[in-house]
Protein backbone atom coordinates (compact mmCIF):
# COMPACT_ATOMS: atom_id res chain seq x y z
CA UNK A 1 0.00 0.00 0.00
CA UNK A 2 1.73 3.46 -1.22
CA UNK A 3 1.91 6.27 1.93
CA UNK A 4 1.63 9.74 1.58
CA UNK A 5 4.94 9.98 1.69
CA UNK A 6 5.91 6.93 -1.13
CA UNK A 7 3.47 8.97 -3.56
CA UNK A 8 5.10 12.37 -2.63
CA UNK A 9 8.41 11.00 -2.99
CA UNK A 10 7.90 9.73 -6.56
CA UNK A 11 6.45 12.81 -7.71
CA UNK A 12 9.52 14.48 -6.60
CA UNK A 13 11.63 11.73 -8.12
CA UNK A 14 10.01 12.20 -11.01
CA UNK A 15 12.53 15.36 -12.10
CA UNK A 16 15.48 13.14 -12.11
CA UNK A 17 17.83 16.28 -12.83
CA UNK A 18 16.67 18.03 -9.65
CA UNK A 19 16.40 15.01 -7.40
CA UNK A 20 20.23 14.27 -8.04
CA UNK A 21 21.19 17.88 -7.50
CA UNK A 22 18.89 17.34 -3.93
CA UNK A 23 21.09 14.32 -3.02
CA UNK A 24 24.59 15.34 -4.15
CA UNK A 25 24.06 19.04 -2.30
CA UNK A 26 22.96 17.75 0.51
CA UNK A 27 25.99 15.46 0.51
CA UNK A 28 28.53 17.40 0.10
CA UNK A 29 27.21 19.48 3.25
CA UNK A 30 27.19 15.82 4.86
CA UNK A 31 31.05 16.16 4.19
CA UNK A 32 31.73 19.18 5.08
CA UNK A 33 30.22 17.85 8.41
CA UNK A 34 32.36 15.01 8.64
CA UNK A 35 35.70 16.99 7.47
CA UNK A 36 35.25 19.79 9.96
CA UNK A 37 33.88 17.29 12.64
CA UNK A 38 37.58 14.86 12.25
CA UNK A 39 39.70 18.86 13.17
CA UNK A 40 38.28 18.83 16.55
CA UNK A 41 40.38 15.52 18.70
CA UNK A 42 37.35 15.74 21.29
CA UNK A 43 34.72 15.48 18.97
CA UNK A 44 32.74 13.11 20.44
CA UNK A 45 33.49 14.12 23.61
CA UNK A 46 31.70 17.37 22.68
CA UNK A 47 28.91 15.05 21.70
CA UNK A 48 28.76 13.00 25.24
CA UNK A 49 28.98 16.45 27.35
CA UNK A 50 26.18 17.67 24.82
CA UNK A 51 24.42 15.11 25.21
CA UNK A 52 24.51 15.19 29.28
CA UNK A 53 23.95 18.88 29.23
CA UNK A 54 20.63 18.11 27.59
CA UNK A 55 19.31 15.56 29.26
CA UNK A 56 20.33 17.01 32.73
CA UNK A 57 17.91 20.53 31.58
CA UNK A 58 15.12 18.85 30.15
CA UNK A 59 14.76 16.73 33.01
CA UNK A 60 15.35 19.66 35.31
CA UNK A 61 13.04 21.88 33.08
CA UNK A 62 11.15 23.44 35.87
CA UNK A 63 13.99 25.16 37.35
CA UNK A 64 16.05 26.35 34.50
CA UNK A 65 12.87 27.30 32.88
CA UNK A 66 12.04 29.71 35.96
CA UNK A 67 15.45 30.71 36.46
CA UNK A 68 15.66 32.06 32.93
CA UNK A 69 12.39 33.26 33.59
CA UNK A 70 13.22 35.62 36.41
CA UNK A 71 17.15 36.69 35.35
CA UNK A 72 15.27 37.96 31.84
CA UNK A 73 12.53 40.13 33.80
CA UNK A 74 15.27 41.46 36.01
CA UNK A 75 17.28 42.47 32.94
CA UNK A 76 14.19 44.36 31.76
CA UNK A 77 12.69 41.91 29.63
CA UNK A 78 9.14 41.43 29.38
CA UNK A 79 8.23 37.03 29.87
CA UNK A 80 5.41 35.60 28.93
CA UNK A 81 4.24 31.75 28.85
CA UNK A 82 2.11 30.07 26.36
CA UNK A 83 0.88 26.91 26.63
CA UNK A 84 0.18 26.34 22.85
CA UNK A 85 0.28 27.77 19.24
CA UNK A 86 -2.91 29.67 19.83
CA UNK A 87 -1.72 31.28 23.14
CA UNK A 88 1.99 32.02 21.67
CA UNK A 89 0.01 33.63 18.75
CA UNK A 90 -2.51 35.84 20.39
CA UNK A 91 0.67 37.09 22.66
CA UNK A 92 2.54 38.00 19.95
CA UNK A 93 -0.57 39.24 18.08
CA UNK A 94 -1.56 41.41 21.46
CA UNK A 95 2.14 42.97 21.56
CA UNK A 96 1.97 44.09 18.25
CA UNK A 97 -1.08 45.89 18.31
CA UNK A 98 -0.44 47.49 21.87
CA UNK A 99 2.59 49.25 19.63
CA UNK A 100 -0.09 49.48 16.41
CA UNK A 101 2.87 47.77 14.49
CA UNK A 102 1.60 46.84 11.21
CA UNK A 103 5.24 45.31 9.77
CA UNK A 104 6.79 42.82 11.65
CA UNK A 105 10.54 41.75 9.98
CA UNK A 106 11.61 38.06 11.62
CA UNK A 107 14.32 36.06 11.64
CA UNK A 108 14.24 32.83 11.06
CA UNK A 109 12.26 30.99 13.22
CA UNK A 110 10.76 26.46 13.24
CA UNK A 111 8.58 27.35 16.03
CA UNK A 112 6.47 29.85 14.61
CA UNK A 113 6.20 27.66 11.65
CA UNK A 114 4.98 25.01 14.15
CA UNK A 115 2.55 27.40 15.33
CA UNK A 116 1.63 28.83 12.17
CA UNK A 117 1.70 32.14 12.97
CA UNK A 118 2.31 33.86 10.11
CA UNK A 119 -1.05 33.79 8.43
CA UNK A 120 -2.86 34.38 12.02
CA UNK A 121 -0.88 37.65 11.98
CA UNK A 122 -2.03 38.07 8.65
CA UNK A 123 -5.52 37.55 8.58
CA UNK A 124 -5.29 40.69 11.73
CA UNK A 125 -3.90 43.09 9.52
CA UNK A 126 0.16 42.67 10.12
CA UNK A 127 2.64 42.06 7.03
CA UNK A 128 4.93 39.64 8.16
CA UNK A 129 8.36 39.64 6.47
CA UNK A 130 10.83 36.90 6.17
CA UNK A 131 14.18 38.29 6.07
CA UNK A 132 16.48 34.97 5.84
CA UNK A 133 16.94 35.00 2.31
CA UNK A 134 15.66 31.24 1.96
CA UNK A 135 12.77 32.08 4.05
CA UNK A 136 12.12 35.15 1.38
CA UNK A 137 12.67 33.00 -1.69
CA UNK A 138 10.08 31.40 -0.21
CA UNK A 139 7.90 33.42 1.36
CA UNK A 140 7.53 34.97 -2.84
CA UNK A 141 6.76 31.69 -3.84
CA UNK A 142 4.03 31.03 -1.58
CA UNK A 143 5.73 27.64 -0.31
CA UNK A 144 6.86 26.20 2.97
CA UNK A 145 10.53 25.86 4.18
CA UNK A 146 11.98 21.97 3.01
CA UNK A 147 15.06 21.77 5.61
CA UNK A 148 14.60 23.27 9.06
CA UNK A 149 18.00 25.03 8.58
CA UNK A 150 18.39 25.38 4.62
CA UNK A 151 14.83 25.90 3.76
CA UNK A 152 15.13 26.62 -0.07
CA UNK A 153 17.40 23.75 -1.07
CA UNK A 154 15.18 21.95 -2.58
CA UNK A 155 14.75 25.08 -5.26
CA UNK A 156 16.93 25.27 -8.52
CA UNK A 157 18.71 28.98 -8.86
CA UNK A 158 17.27 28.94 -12.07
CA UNK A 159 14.09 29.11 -10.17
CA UNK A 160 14.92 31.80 -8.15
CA UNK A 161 15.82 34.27 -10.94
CA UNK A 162 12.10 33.31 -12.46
CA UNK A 163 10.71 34.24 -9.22
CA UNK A 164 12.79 36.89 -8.28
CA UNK A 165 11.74 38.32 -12.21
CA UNK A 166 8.56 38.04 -11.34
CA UNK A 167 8.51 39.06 -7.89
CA UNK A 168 11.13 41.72 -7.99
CA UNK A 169 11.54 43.26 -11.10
CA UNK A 170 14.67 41.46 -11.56
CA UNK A 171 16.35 40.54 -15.26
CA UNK A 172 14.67 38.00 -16.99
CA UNK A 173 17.29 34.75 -16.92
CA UNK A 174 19.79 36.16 -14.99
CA UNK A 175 20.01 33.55 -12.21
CA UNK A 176 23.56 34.74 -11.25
CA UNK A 177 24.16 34.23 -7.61
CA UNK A 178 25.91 37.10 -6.67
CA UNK A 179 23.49 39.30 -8.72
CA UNK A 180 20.45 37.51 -6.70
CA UNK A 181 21.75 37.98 -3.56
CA UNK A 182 22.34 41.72 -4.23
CA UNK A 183 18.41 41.90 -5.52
CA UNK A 184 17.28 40.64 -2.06
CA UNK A 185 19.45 42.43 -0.53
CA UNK A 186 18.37 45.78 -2.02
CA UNK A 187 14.42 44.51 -1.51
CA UNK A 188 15.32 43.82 1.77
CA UNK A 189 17.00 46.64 3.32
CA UNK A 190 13.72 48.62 2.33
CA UNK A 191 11.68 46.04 4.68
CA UNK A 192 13.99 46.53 7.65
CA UNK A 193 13.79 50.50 7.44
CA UNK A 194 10.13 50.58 7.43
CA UNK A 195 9.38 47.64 9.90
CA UNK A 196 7.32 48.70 13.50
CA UNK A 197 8.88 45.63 15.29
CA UNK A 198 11.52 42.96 14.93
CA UNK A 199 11.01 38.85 15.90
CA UNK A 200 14.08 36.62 16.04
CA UNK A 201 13.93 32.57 17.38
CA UNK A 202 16.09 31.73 19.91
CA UNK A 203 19.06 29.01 19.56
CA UNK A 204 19.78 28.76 23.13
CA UNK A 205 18.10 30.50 25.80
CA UNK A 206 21.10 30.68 28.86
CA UNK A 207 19.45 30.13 31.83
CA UNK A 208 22.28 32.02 34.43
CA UNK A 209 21.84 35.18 32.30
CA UNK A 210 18.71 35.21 31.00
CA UNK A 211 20.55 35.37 27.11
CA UNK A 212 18.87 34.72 23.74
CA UNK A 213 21.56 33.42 21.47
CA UNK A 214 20.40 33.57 17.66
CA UNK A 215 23.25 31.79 15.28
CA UNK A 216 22.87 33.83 11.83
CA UNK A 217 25.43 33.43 8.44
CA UNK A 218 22.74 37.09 7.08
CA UNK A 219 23.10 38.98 10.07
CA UNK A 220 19.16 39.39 9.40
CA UNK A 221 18.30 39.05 12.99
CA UNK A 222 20.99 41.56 14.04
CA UNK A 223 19.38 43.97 11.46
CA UNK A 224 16.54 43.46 12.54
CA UNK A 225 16.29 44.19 15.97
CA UNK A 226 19.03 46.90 15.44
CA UNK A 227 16.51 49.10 13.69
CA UNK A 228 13.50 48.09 15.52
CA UNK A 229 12.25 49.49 18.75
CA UNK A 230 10.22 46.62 19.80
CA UNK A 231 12.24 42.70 19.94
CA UNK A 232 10.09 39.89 19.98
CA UNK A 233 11.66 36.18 20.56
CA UNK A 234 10.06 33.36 19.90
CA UNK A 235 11.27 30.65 21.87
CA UNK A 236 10.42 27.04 22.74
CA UNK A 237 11.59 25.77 26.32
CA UNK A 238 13.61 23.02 25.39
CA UNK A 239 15.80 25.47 24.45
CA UNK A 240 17.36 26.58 27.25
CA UNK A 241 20.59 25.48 29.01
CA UNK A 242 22.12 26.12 32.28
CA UNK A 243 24.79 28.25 32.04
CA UNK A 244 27.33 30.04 29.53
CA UNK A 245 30.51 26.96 30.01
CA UNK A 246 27.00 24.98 28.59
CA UNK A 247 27.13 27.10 25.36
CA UNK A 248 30.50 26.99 24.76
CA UNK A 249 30.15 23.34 23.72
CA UNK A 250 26.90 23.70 21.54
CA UNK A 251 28.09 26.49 19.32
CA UNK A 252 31.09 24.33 18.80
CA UNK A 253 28.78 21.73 17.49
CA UNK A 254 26.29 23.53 16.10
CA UNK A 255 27.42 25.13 12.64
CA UNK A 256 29.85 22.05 12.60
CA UNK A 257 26.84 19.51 12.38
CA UNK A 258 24.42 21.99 10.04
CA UNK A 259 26.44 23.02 7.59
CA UNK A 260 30.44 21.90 7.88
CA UNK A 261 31.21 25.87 9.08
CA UNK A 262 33.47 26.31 12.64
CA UNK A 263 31.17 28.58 13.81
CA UNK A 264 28.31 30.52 12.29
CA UNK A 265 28.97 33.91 10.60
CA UNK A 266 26.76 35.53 13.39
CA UNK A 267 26.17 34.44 17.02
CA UNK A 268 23.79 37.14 18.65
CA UNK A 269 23.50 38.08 22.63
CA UNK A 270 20.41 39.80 23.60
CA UNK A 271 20.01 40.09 26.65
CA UNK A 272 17.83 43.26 27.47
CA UNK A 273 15.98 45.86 25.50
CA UNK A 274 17.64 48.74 23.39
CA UNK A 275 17.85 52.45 24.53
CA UNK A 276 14.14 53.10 24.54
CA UNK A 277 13.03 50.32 23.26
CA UNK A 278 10.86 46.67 24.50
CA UNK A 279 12.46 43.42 24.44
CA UNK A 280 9.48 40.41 24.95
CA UNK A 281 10.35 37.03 24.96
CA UNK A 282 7.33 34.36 24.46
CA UNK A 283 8.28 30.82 26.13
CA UNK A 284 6.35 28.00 24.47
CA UNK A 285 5.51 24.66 25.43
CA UNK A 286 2.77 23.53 23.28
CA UNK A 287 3.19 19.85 23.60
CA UNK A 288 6.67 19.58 25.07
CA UNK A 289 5.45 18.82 28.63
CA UNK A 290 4.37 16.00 27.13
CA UNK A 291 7.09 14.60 25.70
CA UNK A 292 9.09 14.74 29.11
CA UNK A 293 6.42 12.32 30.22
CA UNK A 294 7.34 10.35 27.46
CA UNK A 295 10.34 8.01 28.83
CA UNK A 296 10.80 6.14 25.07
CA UNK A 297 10.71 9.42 23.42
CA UNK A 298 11.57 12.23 25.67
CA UNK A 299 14.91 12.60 23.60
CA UNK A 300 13.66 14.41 21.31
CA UNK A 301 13.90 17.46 23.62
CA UNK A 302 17.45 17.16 23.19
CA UNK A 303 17.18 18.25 19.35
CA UNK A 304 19.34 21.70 18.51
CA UNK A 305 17.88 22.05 14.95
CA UNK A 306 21.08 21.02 13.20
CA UNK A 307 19.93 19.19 10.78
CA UNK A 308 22.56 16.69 10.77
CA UNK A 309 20.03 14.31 10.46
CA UNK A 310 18.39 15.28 7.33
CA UNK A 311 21.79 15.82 5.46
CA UNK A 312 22.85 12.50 5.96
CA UNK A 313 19.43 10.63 5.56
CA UNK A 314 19.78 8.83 2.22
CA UNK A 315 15.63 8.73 2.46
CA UNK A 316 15.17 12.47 2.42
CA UNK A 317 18.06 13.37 -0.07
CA UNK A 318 16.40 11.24 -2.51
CA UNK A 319 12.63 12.25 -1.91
CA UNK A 320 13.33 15.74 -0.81
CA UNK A 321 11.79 17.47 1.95
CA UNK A 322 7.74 17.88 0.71
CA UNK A 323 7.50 14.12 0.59
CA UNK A 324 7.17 14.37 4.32
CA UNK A 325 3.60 15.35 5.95
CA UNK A 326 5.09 16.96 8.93
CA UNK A 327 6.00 20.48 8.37
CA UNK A 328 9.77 19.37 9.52
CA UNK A 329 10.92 16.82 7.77
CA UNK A 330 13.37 13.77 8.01
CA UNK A 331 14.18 11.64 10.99
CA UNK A 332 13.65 14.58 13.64
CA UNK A 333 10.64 15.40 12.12
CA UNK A 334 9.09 12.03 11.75
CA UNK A 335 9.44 11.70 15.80
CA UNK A 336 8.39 15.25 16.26
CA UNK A 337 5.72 14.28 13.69
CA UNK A 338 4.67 11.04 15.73
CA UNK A 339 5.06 12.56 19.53
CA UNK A 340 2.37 15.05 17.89
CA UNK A 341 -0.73 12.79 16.50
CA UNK A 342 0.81 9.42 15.87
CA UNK A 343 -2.63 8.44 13.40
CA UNK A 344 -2.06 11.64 11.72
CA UNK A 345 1.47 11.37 10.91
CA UNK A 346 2.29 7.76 11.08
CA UNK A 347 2.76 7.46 7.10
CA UNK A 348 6.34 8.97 7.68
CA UNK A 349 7.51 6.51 9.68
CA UNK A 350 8.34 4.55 6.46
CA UNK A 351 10.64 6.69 5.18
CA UNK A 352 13.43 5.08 7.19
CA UNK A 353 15.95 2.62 5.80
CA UNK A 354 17.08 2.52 10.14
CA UNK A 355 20.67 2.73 8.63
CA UNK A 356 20.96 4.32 11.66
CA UNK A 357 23.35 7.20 10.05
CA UNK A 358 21.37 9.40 11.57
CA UNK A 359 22.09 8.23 14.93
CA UNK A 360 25.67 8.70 14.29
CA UNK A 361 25.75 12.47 13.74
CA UNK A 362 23.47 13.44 15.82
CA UNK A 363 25.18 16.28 17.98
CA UNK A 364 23.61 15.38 20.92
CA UNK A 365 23.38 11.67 20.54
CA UNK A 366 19.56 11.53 19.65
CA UNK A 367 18.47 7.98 19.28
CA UNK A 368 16.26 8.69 16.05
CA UNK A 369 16.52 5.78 14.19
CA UNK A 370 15.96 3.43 17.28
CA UNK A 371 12.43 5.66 18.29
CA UNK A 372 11.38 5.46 14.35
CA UNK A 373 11.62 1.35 14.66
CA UNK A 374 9.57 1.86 18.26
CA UNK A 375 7.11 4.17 16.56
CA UNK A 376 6.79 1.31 13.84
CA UNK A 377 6.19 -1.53 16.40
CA UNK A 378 3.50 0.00 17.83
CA UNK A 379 1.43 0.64 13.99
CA UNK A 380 -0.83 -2.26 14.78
CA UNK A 381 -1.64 -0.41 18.10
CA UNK A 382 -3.20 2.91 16.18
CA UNK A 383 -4.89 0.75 13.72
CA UNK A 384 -2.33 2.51 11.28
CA UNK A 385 0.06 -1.14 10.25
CA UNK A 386 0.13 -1.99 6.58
CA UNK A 387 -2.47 -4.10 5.86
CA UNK A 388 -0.52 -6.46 2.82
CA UNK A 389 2.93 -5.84 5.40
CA UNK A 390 0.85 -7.66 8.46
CA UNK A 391 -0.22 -10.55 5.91
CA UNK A 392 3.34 -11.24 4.62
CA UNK A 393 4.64 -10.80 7.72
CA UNK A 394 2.02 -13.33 8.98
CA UNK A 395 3.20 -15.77 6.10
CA UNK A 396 7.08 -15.25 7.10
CA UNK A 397 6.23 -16.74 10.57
CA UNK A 398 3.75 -19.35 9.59
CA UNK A 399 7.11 -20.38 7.34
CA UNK A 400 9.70 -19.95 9.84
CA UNK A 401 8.18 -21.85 12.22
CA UNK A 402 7.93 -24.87 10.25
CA UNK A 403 11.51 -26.01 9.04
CA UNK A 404 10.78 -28.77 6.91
CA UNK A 405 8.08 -26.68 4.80
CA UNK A 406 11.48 -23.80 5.13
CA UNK A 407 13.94 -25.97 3.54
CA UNK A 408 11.23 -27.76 0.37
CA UNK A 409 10.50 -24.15 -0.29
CA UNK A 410 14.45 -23.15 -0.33
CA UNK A 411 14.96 -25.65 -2.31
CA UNK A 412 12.16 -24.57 -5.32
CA UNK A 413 13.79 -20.87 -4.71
CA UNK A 414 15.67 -21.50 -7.91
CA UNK A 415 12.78 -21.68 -10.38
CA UNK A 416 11.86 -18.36 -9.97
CA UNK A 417 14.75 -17.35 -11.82
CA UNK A 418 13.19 -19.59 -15.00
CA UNK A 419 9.74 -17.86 -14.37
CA UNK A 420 8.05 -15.74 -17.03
CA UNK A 421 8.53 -11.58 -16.00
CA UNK A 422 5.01 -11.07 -15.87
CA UNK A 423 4.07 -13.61 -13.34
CA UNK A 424 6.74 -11.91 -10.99
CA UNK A 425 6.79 -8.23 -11.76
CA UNK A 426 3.04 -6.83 -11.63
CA UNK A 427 0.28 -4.64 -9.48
CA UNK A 428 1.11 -7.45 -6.63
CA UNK A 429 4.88 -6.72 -6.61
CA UNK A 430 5.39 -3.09 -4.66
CA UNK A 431 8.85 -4.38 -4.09
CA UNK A 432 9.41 -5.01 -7.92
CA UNK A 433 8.61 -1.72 -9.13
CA UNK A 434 12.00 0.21 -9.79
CA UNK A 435 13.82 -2.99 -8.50
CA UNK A 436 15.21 -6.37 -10.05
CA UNK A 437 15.19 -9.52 -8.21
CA UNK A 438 18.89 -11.02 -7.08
CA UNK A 439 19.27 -14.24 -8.87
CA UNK A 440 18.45 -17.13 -6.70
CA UNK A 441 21.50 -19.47 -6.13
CA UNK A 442 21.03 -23.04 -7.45
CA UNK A 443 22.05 -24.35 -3.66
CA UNK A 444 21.68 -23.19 -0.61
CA UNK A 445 24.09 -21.97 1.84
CA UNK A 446 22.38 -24.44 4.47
CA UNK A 447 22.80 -27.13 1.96
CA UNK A 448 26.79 -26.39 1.37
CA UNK A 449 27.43 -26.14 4.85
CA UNK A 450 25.48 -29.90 5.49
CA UNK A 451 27.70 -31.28 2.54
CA UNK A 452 30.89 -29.84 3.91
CA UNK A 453 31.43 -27.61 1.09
CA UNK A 454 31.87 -24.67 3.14
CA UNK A 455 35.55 -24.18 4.06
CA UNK A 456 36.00 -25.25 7.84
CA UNK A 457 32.44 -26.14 8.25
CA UNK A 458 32.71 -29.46 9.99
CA UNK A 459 35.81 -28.53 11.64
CA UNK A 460 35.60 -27.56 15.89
CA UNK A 461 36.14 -24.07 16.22
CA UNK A 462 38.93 -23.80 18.84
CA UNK A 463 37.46 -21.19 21.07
């Protein structure tokens, strides 16, 4: 039975020019990762102490959350909590209009993409502006971000300079880079003069000194709030960490695991207001409460947006990220997906080859592929298991548990190979379409090893 995600993926697929470009880009970022990851001797020591780090907050949550909490006010920041999308909207809604700001310029930001808040804000009147460039690209185009931290890669620059013609008055085929860049630019800087208020996400949220740390390579969210009076972050509260000897090992990791930089062109401090002006930041939980009562899943929490995970995923490089239902894709978002409404999302869980690669760049150790193969055990739960997948699966153990009917069968295996294509490759045959059967052996290994015709078969082994 094709998912959502199998039908999605061969649409994709189906622009075999583009889907190589997808895979080989995203690869070479994957070794970047690996080249800049081999310069630093305590690499995975890094990881371990990240990996700690995390696990000691999240399960501490309740106090670093507060502490944060209370440094920020005293720095003269304005805190609120929201318990979901609706409430983290209406805040940020509320602020806006107590200013009558009718232009809000953000940063980059996953969570208000989780929340969806750009066409509530919308709908009430304020134009929202994306000012990361592949945020913009796609903001014009009227799409959603593909990679949580290179959200237009999925887009051709041949398709850019169409949209930026169309969009921005730029020349018609011209899809230099350099000239692009300098179009947004140009459009940009316009935006950032004549915005009421400023939003940025938040990286890291230091818990000793109430900091927002926003990692930029645009310098957008430094623009931003530079030339704004009014600094709105948008923060989720897994993202906090204890203390400032805490951040010096996950900016270390950070640009090293998203894109193969040593550090990220930009790492912002903001830790109170401008001369004159308000700094709010709006703490969100919206589900991740939950999760911490989650002992099989509550790693997840851990995540720092990297997206390690999706560079080295040989299932999203080849069916890009719009294959995936979840608005973040890959093996963080399939969990993410799953910990949110497991009947909803549960098609995603089969795009997972639990190669476990993703497992082994994972910054802060994440067990991914290990929670995908969980989430998949548990299908016939939901009422959401493959229906043809439970019957073969059903056959496999009526077989196995039968050795004599095993080895007759094992023995026929061979005739296959003799067997007219039709009667093997058709509707029936998911397996078979795009793929060639291996050539069935005319013995069996079981049967070599019986006759002594493997080498040291019937010998002892000596320990």
């Amino acid at each position: 039975m094709s998912t959502l995600h199998t039908k999605a993926a061969t649409r994709f697929l189906e622009n075999e020019q583009q889907a190589e470009w997808h895979n080989q880009t995203l690869w070479v970022v994957r070794q970047k990762r690996d080249r800049l990851a081999m310069q630093v001797p305590e690499w995975e020591q890094l990881r371990e102490a990240a990996k700690n780090i995390k696990m000691h907050t999240i399960t501490h949550l309740d106090k670093y959350a507060q502490q944060f909490a209370d440094i920020a006010a005293a720095n003269g920041v304005v805190v609120h909590w929201a318990k979901d999308a609706e409430e983290h909207n209406r805040i940020v809604y509320e602020i806006l209009a107590s200013h009558q700001a009718k232009k809000l310029v953000k940063s980059k930001s996953m969570l208000t993409e989780e929340c969806e808040m750009n066409p509530y804000l919308i709908e009430r009147g304020i134009d929202v502006v994306e000012s990361d460039l592949g945020e913009r690209i796609l903001q014009l185009n009227g799409t959603a971000p593909s990679h949580i931290v290179l959200p237009a890669i999925h887009m051709m620059r041949e398709e850019v300079g169409e949209l930026f013609a169309e969009k921005l008055g730029t020349e018609k085929g011209n899809s230099d880079p350099t000239y692009l860049t300098r179009a947004a630019r140009t459009h940009l800087r316009n935006e950032f003069l004549t915005a009421d208020a400023a939003m940025t996400g938040c990286n890291f949220a230091v818990a000793e000194t109430g900091d927002v740390v926003v990692c930029t390579n645009e310098g957008n969210a430094d623009m931003g709030t530079s030339l704004s009076k009014l600094h709105i972050v948008s923060m989720g509260i897994e993202k906090i960490i204890p203390n400032s000897k805490s951040l010096a090992v996950f900016t270390r990791l950070l640009a090293r695991s998203a894109t193969g930089q040593p550090t990220t062109s930009y790492t912002s401090h903001y830790r109170k207001p401008i001369d004159g002006g308000e700094m709010h930041v709006v703490m969100v939980d919206n589900g991740r409460s939950d999760i911490l009562a989650n002992k099989e899943h509550i790693q997840t929490l851990k995540c720092i947006r990297c997206g390690a995970c999706m560079n080295t995923c040989p299932v999203y490089r080849h069916s890009g990220g719009y294959s995936y239902t979840y608005f973040i894709p890959g093996p963080i978002g399939i969990n993410l997906a799953m910990l949110k409404n497991p009947k909803k999302y549960s098609d995603n869980v089969s795009a997972c080859s639990l190669c476990f690669s993703c497992n082994n760049v994972c910054p802060v150790k994440i067990d991914l592929a290990d929670q995908i193969y969980r989430w998949r055990q548990g299908l016939d739960s939901i009422g959401k298991a493959d229906k043809m997948k439970k019957m073969i699966s059903g056959g496999l153990e009526y077989l196995f548990k039968r050795p004599g009917l095993y080895g007759s069968l094992l023995k026929m295996a061979p005739i296959v190979n003799h067997m007219p294509r039709f009667l093997i490759y058709n509707g029936l045959n998911d397996w078979g379409k795009g793929r060639e059967l291996p050539q069935f052996a005319g013995e069996s290994f079981t049967s070599m090893w019986k006759k002594g015709k493997v080498k040291g078969a019937n010998k002892k082994l000596n320990h």
